[in-house]
C-alpha atoms as a PDB file:
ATOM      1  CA  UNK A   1     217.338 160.126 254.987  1.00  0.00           C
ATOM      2  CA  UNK A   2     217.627 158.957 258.937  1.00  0.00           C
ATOM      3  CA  UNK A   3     217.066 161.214 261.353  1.00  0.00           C
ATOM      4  CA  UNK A   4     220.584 162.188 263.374  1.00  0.00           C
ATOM      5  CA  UNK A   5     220.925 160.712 266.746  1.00  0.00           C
ATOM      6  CA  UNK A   6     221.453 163.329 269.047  1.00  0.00           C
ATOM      7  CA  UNK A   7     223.391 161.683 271.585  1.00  0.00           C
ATOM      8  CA  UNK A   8     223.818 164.734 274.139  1.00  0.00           C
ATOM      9  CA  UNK A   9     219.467 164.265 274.264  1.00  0.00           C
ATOM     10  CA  UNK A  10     220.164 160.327 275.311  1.00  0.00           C
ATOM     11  CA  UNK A  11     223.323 161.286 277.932  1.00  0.00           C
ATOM     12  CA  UNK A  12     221.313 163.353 279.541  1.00  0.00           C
ATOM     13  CA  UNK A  13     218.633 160.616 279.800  1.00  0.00           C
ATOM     14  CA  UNK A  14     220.769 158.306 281.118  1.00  0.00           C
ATOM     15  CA  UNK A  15     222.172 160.711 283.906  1.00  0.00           C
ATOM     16  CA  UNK A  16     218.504 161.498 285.135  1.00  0.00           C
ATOM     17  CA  UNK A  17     217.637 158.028 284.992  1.00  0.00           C
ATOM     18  CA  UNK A  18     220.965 157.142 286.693  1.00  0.00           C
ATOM     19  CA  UNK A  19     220.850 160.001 289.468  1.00  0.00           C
ATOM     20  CA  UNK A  20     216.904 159.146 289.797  1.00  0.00           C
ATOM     21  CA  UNK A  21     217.550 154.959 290.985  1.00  0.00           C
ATOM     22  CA  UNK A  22     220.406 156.652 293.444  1.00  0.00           C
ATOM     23  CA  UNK A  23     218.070 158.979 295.226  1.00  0.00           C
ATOM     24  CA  UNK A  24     215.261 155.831 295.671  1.00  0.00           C
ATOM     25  CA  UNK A  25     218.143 153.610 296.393  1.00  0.00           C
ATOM     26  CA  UNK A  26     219.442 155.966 299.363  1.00  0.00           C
ATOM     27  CA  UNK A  27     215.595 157.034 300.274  1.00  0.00           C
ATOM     28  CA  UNK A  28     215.119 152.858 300.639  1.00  0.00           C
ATOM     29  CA  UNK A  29     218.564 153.085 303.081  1.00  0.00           C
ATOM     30  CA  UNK A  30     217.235 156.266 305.107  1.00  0.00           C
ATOM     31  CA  UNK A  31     214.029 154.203 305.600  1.00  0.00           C
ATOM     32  CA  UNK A  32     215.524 151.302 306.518  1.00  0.00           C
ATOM     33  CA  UNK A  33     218.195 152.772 308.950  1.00  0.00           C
ATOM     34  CA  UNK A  34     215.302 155.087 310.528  1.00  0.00           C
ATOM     35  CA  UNK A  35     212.872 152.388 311.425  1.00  0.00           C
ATOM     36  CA  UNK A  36     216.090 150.179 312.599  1.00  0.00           C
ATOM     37  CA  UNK A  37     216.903 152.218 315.160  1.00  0.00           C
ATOM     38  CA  UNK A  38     213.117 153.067 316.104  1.00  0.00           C
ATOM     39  CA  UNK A  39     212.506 149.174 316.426  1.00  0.00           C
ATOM     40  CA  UNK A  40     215.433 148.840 318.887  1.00  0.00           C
ATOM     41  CA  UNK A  41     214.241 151.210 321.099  1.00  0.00           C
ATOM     42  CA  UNK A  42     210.857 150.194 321.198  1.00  0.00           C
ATOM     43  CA  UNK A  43     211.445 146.415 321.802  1.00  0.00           C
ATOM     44  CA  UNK A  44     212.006 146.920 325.435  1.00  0.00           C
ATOM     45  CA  UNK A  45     208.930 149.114 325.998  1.00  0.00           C
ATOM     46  CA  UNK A  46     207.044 146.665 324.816  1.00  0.00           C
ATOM     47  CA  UNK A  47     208.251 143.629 326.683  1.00  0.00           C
ATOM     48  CA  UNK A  48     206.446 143.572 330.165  1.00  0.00           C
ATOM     49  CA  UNK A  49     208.850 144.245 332.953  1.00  0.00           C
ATOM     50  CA  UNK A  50     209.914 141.029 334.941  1.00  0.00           C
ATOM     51  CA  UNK A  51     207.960 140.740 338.009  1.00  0.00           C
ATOM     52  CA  UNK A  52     210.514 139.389 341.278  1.00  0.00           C
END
């Protein structure tokens, strides 16, 4: 005889897996807003001042 699925088992699978790639995915955007604004401020430190 086959074994019974047990669905409720894979749903919550899915979920984790699910709620897991939506964490990285708004980690990745964090990171990627954070050093976006910390590259705008530091291009004009960098950049020598214009000598007149």
């Amino acid at each position: 005889m086959a074994k019974k699925p047990n669905y409720s088992f894979e749903k919550r699978a899915r979920e984790a897996a699910k709620n897991k790639k939506k964490e990285e995915k708004l980690q990745r955007k964090r990171e990627k807003s954070a050093s976006g604004a910390e590259g705008d401020q530091e291009e004009p430190s960098q950049e020598p001042a214009p000598a007149e």
